[in-house]
Protein backbone atom coordinates (compact mmCIF):
# COMPACT_ATOMS: atom_id res chain seq x y z
CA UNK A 1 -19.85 -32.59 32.33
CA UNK A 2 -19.50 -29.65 29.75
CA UNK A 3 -20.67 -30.74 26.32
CA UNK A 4 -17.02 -29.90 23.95
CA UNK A 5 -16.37 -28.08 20.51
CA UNK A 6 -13.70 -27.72 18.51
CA UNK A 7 -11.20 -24.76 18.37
CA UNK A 8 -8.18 -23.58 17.21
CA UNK A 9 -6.46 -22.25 20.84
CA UNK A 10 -3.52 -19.70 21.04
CA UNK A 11 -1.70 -20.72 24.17
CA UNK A 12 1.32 -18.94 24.05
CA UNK A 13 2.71 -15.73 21.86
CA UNK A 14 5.46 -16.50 19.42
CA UNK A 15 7.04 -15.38 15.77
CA UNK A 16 4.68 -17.06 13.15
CA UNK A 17 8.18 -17.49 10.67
CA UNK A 18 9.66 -19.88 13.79
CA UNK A 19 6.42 -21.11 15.51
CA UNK A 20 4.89 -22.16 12.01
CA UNK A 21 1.67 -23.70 14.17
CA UNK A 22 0.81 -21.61 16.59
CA UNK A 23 -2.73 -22.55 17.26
CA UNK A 24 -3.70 -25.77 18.24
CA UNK A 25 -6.89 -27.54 17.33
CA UNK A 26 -8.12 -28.93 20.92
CA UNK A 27 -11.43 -30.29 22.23
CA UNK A 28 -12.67 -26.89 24.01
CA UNK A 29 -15.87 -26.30 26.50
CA UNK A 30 -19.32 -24.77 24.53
CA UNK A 31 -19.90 -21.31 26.00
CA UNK A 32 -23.18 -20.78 27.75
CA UNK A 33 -24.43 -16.98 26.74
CA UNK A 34 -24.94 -15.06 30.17
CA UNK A 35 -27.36 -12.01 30.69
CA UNK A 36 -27.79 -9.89 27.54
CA UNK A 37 -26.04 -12.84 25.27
CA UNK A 38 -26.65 -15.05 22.83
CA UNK A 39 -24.56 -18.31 21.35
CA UNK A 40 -23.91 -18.59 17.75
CA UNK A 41 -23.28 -21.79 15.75
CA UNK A 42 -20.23 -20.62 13.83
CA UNK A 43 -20.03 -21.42 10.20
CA UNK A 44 -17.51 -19.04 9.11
CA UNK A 45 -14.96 -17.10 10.21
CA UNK A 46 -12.47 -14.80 8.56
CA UNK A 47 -8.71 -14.71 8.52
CA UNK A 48 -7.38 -10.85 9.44
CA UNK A 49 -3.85 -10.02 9.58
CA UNK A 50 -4.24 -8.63 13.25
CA UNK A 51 -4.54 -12.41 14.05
CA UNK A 52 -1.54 -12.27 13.44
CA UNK A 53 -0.59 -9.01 15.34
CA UNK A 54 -1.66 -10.91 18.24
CA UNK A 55 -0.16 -13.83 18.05
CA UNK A 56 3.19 -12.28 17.41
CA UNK A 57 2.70 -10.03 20.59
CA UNK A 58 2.13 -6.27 18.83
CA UNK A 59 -1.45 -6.48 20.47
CA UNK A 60 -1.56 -8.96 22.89
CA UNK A 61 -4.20 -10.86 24.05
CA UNK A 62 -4.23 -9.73 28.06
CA UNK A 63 -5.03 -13.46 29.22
CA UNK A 64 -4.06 -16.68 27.25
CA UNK A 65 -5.27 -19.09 26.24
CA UNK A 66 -7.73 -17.38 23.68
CA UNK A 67 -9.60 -18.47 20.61
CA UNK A 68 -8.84 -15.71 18.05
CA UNK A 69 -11.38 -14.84 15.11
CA UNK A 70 -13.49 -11.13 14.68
CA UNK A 71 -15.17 -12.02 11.54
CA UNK A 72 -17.67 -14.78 12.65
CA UNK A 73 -21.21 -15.34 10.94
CA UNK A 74 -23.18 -18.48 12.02
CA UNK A 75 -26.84 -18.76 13.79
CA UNK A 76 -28.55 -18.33 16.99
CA UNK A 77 -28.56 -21.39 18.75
CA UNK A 78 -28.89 -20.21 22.13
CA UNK A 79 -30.64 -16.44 23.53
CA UNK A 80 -29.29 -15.33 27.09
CA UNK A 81 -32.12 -13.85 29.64
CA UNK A 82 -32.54 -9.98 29.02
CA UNK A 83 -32.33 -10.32 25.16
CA UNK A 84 -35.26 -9.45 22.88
CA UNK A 85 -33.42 -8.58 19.81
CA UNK A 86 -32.34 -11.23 18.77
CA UNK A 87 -33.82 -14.13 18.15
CA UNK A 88 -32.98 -18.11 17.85
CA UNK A 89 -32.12 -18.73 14.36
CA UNK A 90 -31.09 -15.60 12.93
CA UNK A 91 -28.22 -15.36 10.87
CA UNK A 92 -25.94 -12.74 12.00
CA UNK A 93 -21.79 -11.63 12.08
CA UNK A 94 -19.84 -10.43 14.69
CA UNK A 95 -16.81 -7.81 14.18
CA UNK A 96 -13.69 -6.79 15.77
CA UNK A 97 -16.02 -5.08 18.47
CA UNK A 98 -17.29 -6.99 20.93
CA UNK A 99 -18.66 -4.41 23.30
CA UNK A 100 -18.03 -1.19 24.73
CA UNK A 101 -19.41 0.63 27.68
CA UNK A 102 -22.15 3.18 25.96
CA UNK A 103 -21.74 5.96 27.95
CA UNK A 104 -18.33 7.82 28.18
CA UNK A 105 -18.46 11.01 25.13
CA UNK A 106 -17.09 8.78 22.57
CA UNK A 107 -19.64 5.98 22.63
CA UNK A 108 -22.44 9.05 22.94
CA UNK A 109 -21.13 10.41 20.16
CA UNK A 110 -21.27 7.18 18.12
CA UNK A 111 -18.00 6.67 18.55
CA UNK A 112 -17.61 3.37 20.24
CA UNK A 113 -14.37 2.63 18.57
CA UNK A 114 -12.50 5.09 21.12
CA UNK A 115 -14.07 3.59 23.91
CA UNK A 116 -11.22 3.01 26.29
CA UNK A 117 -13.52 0.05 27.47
CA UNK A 118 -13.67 -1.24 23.60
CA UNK A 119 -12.81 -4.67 23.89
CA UNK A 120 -12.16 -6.64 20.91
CA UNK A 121 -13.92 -10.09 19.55
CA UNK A 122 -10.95 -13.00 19.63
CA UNK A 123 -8.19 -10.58 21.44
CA UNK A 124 -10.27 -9.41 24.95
CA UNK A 125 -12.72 -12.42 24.55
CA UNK A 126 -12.82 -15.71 22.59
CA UNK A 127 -13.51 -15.32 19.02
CA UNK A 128 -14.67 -16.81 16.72
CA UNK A 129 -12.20 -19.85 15.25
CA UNK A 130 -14.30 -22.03 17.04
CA UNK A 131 -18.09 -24.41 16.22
CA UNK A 132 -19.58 -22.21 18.93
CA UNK A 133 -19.14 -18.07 20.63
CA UNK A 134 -20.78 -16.23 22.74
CA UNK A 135 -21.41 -12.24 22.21
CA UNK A 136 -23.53 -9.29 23.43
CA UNK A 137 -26.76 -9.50 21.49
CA UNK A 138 -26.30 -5.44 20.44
CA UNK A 139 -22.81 -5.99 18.92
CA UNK A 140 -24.34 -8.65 16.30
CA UNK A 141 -25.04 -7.76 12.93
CA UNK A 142 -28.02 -9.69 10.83
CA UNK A 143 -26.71 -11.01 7.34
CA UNK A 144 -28.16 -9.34 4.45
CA UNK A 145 -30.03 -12.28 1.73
CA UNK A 146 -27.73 -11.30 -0.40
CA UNK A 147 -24.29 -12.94 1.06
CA UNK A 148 -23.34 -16.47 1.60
CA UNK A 149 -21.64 -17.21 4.84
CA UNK A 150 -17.96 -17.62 3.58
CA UNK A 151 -18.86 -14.01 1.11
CA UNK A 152 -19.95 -11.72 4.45
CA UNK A 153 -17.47 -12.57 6.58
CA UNK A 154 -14.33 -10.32 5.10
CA UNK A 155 -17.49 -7.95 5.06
CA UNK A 156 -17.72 -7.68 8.65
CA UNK A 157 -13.87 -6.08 8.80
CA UNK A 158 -11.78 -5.53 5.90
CA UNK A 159 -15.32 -4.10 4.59
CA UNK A 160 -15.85 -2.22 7.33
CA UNK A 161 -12.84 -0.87 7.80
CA UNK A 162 -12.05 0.01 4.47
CA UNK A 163 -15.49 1.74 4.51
CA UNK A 164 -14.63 3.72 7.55
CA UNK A 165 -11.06 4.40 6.20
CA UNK A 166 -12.95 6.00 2.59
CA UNK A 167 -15.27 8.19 4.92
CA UNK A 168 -11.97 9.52 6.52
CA UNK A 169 -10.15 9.56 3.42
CA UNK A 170 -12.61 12.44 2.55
CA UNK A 171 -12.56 12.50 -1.21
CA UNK A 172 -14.06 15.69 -1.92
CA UNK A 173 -12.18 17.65 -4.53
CA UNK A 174 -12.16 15.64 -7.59
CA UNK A 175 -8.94 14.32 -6.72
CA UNK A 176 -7.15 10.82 -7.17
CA UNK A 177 -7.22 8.04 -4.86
CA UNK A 178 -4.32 5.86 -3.87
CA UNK A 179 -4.11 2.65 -2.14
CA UNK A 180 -1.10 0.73 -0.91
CA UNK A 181 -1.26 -2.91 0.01
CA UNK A 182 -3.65 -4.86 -1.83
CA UNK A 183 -4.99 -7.58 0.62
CA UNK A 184 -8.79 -8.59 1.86
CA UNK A 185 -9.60 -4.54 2.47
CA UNK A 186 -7.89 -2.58 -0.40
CA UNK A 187 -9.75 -5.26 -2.91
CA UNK A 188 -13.05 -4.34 -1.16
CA UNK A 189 -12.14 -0.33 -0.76
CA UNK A 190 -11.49 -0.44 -4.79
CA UNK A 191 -15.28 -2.29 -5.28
CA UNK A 192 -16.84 0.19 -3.49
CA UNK A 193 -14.84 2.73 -5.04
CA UNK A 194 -15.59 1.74 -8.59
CA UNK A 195 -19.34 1.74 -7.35
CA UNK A 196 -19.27 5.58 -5.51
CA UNK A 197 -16.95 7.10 -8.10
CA UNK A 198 -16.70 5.51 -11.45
CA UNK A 199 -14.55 7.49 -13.04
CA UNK A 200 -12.28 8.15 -9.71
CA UNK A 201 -8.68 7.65 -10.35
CA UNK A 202 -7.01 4.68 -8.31
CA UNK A 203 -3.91 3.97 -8.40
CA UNK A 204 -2.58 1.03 -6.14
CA UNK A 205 0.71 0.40 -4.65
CA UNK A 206 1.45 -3.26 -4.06
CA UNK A 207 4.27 -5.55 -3.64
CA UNK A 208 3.79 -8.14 -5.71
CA UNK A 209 3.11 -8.10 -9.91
CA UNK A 210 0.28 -10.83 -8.79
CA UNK A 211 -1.12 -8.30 -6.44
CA UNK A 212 -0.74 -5.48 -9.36
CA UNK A 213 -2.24 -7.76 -11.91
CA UNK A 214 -5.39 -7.97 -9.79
CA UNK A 215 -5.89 -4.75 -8.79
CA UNK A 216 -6.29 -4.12 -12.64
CA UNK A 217 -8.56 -6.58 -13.14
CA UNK A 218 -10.93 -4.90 -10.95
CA UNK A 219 -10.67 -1.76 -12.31
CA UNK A 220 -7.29 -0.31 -11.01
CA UNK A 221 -5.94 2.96 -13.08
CA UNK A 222 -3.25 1.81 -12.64
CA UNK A 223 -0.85 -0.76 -10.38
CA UNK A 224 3.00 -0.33 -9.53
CA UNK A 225 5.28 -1.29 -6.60
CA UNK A 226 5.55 0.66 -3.33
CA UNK A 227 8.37 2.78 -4.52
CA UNK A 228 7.13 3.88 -7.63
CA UNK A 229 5.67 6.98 -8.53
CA UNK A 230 2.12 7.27 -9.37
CA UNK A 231 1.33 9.43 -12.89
CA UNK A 232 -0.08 12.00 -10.87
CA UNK A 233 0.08 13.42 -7.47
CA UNK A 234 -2.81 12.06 -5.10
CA UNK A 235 -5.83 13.89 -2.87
CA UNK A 236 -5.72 10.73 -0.25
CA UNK A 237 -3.84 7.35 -0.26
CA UNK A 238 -5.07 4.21 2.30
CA UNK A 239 -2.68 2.31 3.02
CA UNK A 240 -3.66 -1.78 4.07
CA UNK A 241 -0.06 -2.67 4.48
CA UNK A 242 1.61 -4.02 7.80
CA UNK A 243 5.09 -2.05 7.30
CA UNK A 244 6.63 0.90 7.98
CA UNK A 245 8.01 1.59 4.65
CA UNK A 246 4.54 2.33 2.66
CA UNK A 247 3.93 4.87 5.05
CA UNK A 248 6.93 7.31 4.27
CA UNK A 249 6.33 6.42 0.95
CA UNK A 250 3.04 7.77 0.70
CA UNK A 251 3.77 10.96 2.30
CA UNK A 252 5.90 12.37 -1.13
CA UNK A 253 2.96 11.25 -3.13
CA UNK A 254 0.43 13.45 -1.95
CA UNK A 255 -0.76 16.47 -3.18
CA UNK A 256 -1.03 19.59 -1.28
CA UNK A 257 -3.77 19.26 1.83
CA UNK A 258 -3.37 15.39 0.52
CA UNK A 259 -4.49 12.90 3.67
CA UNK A 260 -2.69 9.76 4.20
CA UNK A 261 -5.01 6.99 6.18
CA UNK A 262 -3.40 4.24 7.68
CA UNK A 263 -5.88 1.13 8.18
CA UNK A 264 -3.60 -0.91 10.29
CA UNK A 265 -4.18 -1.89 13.99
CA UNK A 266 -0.40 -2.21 14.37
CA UNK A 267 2.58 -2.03 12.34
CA UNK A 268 5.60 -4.46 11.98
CA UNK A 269 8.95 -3.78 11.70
CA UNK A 270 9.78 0.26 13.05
CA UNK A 271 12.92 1.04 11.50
CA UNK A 272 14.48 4.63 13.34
CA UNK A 273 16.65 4.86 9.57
CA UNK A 274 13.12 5.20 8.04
CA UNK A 275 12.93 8.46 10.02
CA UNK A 276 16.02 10.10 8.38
CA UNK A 277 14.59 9.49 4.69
CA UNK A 278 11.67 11.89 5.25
CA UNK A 279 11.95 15.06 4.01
CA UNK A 280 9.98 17.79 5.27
CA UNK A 281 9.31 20.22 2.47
CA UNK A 282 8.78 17.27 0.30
CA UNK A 283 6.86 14.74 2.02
CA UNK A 284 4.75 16.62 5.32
CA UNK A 285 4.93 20.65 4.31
CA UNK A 286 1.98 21.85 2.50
CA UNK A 287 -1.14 21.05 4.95
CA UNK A 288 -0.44 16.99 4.36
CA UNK A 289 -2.76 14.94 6.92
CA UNK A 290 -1.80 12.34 8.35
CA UNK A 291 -5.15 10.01 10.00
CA UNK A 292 -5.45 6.64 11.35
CA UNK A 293 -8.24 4.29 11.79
CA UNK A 294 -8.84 3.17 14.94
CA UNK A 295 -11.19 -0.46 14.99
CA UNK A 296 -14.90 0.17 13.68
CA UNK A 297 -17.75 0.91 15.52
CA UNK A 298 -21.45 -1.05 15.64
CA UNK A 299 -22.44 2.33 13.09
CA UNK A 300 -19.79 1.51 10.48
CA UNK A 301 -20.25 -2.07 9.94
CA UNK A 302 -24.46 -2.02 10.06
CA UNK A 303 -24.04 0.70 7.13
CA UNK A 304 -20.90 -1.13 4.65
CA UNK A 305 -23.33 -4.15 5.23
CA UNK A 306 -26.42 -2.34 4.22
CA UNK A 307 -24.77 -0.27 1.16
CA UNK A 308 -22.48 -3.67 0.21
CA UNK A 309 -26.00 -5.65 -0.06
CA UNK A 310 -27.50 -2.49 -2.38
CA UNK A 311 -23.97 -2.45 -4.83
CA UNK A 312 -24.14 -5.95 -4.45
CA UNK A 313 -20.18 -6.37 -3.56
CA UNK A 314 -18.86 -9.62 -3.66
CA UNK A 315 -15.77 -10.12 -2.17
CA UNK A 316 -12.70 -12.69 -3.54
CA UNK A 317 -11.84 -15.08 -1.23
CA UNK A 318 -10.45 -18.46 -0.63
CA UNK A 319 -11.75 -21.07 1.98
CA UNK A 320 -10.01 -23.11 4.28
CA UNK A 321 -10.95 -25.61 6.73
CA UNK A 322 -10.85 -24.77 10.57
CA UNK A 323 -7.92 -27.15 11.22
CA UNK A 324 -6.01 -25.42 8.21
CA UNK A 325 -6.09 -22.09 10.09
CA UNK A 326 -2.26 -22.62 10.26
CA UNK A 327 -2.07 -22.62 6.94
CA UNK A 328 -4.21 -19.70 6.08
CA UNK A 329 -2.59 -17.17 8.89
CA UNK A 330 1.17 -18.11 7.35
CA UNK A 331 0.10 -17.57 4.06
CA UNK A 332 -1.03 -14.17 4.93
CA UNK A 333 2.30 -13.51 6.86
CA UNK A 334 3.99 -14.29 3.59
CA UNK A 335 1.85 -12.44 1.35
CA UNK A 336 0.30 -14.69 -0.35
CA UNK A 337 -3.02 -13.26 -1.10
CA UNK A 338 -5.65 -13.08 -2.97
CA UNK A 339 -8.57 -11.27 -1.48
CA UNK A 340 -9.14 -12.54 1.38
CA UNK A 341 -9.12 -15.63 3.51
CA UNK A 342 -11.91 -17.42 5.33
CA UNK A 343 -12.35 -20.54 7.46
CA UNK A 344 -15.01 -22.58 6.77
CA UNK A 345 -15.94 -23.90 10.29
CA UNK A 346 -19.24 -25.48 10.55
């Protein structure tokens, strides 16, 4: 008989606002680590707002049920055959990528992310809102000293993707920064900001005054709502936010040659009547860019873990216990956050 765990299981898709419990805390079988695999004792896992795109159905898991969760650290507990690289004990993460194949141009290139084999930790596979996963040894990532459990997981994606979404964000010409949304990845972008360029501009865009109000304290310009103006006309914006609106938005605040990166798997909410309030000469003429981050690769997350360590960046969060993972992904759905949010499993 297969020794059990507990997990939170998504059986079934559904609308978070109606379903208000959509995972279900359930006595689940311990995965055994095949060839080139290894088992991790989970102790933390982070709380992403694609959870949430997949359990309302924007990106689906293909099979149900499934055990969400892409920001897992924990230990070794158990090495697959084929695996010298890792070793039992270790402390390590795991990411929104699980694997992909390592040899079509992208992966060759470094990047993995547009794989079309990537397959994603808690969406194509069980994650990690569970005591126990399983992963390929080369997609783990060893904890730097420097982070507590419950501190590196919103490392391991809002970090990383708000690191990969600065890199594309290109900030070369002395120009101001802008960032809409102020979640688990803007909070982290604006660290590592304040760290890279200390006397960078940043102006954030947020919907909430309790959202402004901390984006000040940690060394905002300055904070307004998503329809005001900024003081000044902006060389990039990133934009964190699940909606439709911040996007149009964004475009009339740019400068000329201005890039606008959206760091969203998916958006809610496509409204066609957004379409008619964009106006070309004012919000896309001029040589405006328009980028969008696509997952992370192995590359990104190894080197925001690495520089985050150095800075040292310490993330805000709030912990909640695995059965409260409810809780934590409706609280997000509403908005009410704080940096980010992390399940504190084992």
């Amino acid at each position: 008989m297969a020794e059990m765990m507990q997990a939170m299981l998504l059986e079934k898709l559904s609308d978070l606002r109606v379903e208000r419990k959509p995972l279900q805390l359930v006595e689940y079988p311990i995965p055994e680590p095949e060839s080139g695999e290894v088992r991790i004792r989970v102790t933390v896992c982070g709380v992403c707002h694609t959870e949430l795109d997949e359990i309302e159905g924007r990106t689906p898991p293909p099979q149900l049920p499934i055990i969400l969760g892409h920001q897992a650290v924990g230990r070794i507990d158990k090495v697959g055959a084929n695996v010298n690289t890792r070793h039992l004990g270790e402390r390590v993460g795991v990411a929104w990528i699980y694997s992909a194949c390592g040899q079509c141009r992208w992966c060759r290139q470094g990047l993995e992310n547009l794989c079309s084999e990537f397959r994603a930790t808690g969406r194509d596979t069980d994650g990690g809102y569970a005591e126990y996963m399983v992963v390929p040894a080369g997609f783990t990532h060893l904890i730097p000293a420097a982070f507590s459990d419950a501190a590196a997981a919103p490392l391991l994606c809002a970090g990383a993707i708000g690191y990969r979404s600065l890199s594309l964000a290109q900030l070369d010409s002395g120009g101001a920064l802008g960032l809409t949304g102020f979640g688990a990845s803007a909070h982290l972008v604006l660290m590592l900001v304040r760290h890279q360029y200390p006397d960078l501009p940043v102006y954030v865009f947020a919907r909430s005054e309790e959202e402004q109000h901390f984006a000040l304290e940690l060394g905002a310009t300055w904070a307004g709502s998503t329809e005001d103006s900024a003081p000044e006309l902006l060389e990039a914006i990133i934009d964190t936010t699940p909606a439709w609106r911040p996007v149009v938005a964004a475009m009339r605040q740019l400068e000329p040659g201005g890039r606008l990166v959206i760091n969203a798997i998916r958006k809610e909410n496509y409204d066609r009547e957004l379409l008619s309030e964009i106006d070309y000469p004012r919000d896309l003429w001029m040589e405006k860019e328009l980028k969008t981050v696509a997952n992370v690769s192995r590359r990104d997350v190894t080197e925001f873990l690495k520089l985050a360590a150095e800075i040292p960046l310490h993330p805000t969060y709030e912990e909640f216990p695995l059965a409260a993972a409810n809780q934590a992904l409706l609280e997000l759905k509403e908005r009410k956050i704080r940096g980010a949010k992390v399940l504190r499993i084992g």
